[in-house]
Structures are given as C-alpha cells and as structure tokens.
C-alpha atoms as a PDB file:
ATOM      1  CA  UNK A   1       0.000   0.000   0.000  1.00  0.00           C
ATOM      2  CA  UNK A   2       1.150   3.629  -0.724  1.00  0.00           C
ATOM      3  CA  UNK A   3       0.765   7.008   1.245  1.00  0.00           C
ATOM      4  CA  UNK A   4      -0.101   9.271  -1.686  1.00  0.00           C
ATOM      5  CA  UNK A   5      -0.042  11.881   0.703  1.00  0.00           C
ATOM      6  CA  UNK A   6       3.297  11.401   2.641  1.00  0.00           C
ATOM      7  CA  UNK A   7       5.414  13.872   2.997  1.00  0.00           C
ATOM      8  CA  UNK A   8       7.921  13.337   0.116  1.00  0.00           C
ATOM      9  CA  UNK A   9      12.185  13.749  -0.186  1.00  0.00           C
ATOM     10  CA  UNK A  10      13.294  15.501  -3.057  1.00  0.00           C
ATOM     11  CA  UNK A  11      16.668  14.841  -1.942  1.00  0.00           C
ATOM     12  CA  UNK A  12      17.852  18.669  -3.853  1.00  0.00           C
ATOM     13  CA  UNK A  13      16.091  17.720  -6.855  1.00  0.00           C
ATOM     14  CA  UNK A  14      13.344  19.809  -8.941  1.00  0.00           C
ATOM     15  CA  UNK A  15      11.506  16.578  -9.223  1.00  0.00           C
ATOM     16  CA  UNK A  16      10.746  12.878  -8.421  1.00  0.00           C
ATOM     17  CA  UNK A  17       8.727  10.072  -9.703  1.00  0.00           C
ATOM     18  CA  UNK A  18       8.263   6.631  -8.663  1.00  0.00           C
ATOM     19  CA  UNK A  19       6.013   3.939 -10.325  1.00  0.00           C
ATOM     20  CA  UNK A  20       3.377   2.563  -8.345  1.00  0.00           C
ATOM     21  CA  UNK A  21       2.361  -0.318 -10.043  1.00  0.00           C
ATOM     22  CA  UNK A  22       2.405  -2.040 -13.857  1.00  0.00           C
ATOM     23  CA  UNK A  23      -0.750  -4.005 -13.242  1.00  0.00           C
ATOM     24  CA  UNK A  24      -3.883  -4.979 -15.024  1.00  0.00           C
ATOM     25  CA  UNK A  25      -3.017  -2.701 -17.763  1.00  0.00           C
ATOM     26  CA  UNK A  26      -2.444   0.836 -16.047  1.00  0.00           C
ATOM     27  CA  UNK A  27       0.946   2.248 -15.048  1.00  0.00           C
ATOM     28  CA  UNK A  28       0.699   4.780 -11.891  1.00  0.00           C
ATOM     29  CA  UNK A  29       3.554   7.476 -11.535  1.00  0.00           C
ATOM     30  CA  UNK A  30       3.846   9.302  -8.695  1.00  0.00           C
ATOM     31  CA  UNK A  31       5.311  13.074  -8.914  1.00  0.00           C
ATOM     32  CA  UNK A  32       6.572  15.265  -6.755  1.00  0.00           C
ATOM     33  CA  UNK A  33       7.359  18.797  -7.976  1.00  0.00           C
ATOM     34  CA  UNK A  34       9.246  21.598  -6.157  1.00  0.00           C
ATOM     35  CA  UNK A  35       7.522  25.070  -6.653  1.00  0.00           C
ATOM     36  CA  UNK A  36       8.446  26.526  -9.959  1.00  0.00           C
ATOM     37  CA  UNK A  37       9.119  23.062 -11.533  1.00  0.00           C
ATOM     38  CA  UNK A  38       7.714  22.478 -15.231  1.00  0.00           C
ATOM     39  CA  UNK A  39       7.192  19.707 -17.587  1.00  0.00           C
ATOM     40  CA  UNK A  40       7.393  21.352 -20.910  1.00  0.00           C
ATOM     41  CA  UNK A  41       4.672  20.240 -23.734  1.00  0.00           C
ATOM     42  CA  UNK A  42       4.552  16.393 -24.686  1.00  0.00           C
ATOM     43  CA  UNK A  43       2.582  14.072 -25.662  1.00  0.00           C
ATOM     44  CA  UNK A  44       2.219  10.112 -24.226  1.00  0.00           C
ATOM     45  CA  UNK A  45       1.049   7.568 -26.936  1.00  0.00           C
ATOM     46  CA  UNK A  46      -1.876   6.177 -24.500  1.00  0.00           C
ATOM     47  CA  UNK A  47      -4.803   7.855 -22.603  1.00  0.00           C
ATOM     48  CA  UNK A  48      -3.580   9.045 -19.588  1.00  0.00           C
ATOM     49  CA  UNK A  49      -5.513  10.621 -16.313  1.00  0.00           C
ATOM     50  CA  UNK A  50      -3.357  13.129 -14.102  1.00  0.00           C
ATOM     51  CA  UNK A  51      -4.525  13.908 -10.739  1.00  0.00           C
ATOM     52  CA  UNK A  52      -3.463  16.698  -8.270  1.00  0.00           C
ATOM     53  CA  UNK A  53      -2.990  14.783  -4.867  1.00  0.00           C
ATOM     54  CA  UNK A  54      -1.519  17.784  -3.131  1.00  0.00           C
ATOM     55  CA  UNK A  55      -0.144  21.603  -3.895  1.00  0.00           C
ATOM     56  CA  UNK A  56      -1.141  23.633  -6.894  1.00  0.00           C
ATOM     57  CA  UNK A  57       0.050  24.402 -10.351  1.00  0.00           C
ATOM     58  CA  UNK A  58      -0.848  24.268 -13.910  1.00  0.00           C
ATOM     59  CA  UNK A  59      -2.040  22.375 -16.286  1.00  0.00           C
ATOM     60  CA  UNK A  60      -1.265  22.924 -20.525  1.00  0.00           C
ATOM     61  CA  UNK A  61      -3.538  21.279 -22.506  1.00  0.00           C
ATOM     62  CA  UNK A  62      -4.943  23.177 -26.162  1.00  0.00           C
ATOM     63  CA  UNK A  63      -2.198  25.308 -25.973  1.00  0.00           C
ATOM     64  CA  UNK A  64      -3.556  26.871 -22.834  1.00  0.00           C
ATOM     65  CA  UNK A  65      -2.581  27.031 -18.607  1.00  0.00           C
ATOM     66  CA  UNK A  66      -5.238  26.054 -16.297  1.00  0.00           C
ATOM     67  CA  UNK A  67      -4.957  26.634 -12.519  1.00  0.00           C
ATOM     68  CA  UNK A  68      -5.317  23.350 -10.640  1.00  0.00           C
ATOM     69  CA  UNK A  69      -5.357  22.563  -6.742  1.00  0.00           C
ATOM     70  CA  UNK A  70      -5.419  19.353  -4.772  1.00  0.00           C
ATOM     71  CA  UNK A  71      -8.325  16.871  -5.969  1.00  0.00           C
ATOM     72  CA  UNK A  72      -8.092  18.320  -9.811  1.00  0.00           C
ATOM     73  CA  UNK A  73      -8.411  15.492 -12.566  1.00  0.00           C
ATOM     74  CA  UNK A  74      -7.770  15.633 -16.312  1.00  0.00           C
ATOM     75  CA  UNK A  75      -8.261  12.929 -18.681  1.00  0.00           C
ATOM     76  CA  UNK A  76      -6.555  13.196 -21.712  1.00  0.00           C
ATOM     77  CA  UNK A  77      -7.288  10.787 -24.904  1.00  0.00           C
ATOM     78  CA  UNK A  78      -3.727   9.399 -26.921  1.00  0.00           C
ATOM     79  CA  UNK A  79      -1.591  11.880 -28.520  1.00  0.00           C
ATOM     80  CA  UNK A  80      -2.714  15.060 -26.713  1.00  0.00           C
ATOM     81  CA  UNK A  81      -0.531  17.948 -26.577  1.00  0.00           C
ATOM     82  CA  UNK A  82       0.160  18.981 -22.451  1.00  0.00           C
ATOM     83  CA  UNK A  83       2.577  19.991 -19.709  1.00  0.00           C
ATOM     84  CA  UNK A  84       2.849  20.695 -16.259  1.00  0.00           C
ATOM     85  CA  UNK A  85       3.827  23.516 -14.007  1.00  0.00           C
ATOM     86  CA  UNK A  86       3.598  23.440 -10.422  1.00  0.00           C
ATOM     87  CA  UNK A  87       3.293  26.910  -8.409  1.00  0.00           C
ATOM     88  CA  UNK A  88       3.979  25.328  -5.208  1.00  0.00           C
ATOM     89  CA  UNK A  89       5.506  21.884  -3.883  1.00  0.00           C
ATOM     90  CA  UNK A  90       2.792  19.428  -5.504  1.00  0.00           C
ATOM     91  CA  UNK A  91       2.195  16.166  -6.193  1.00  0.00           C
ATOM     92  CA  UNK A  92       0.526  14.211  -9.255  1.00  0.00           C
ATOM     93  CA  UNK A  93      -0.415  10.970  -9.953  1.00  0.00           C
ATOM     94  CA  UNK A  94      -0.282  10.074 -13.581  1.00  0.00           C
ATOM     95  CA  UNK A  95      -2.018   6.702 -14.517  1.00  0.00           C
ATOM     96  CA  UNK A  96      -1.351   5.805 -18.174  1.00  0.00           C
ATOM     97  CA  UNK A  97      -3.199   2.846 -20.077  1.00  0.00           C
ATOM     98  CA  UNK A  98      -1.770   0.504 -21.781  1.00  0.00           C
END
C-alpha cells in the first residue's frame, strides 16, 4: 500500500517520480514537484488521467494554462498535446493505459 499523501524527499532535486504499479493494464507514476518546476509540452502515446494529490500548479492542454489545486483530474485521450507547471511543492499521480 502507498501514502499518496506522505510527505515526500526531493533529496535537492526539482523533481521525483516513482512507479506505483504495472498491473492490469495501467501504469501509476507518482510526482513530486518543487515550486516553480515544469514539464514542458509532450505528448504520451496512451490515454492518460493526471490527478493533483496535493499543492497547486498548472495544467497545458490546447495550448492553454489552467490553474489546478489538490483533488483536480484531467483525462486526456492518446496523442494530446500537455505539460505541467507546479506553483507550489505538488504532487501528481499520472495513470497511463496501456
């Protein structure tokens, strides 16, 4: 079992991740952010969710920030242009499908 909401140890970095699990056909990635921390545009090859767990930030998606906050979801279909900012120490969960 996981803590999604423990405290977590950037050890000096701008951000961590850790997979969760590989199971039944999802992959869950866990990310922590340090305030001011961005992942520029992308795009994954699979649907993907991302949830805010904790903290705030931003959310690119149609070429356009959004503000999120703790308990924000976005589901995105394959191929979908989007990034991620965070505006204060915040953590995501990403679950991809595969």
């Amino acid at each position: 079992m996981t803590n999604l909401l423990a405290e977590p140890d950037l050890g000096g970095k701008s951000m961590v991740s850790r997979t969760l699990s590989t199971e039944a056909g999802l992959r869950l990635v866990l990310f922590h952010f340090a305030p001011g921390h961005e992942l520029a545009a992308h795009r994954a090859p699979v649907a993907i969710s991302i949830q805010i767990i904790a903290g705030t930030g931003e959310l690119l998606r149609g070429g356009e920030w959004t503000p999120v906050a703790a308990g924000s979801l976005l589901v995105l279909p394959p191929s979908e242009e989007h990034g991620v900012r965070a505006t204060s120490a915040m953590t995501m969960l990403l679950t991809m499908a595969r």
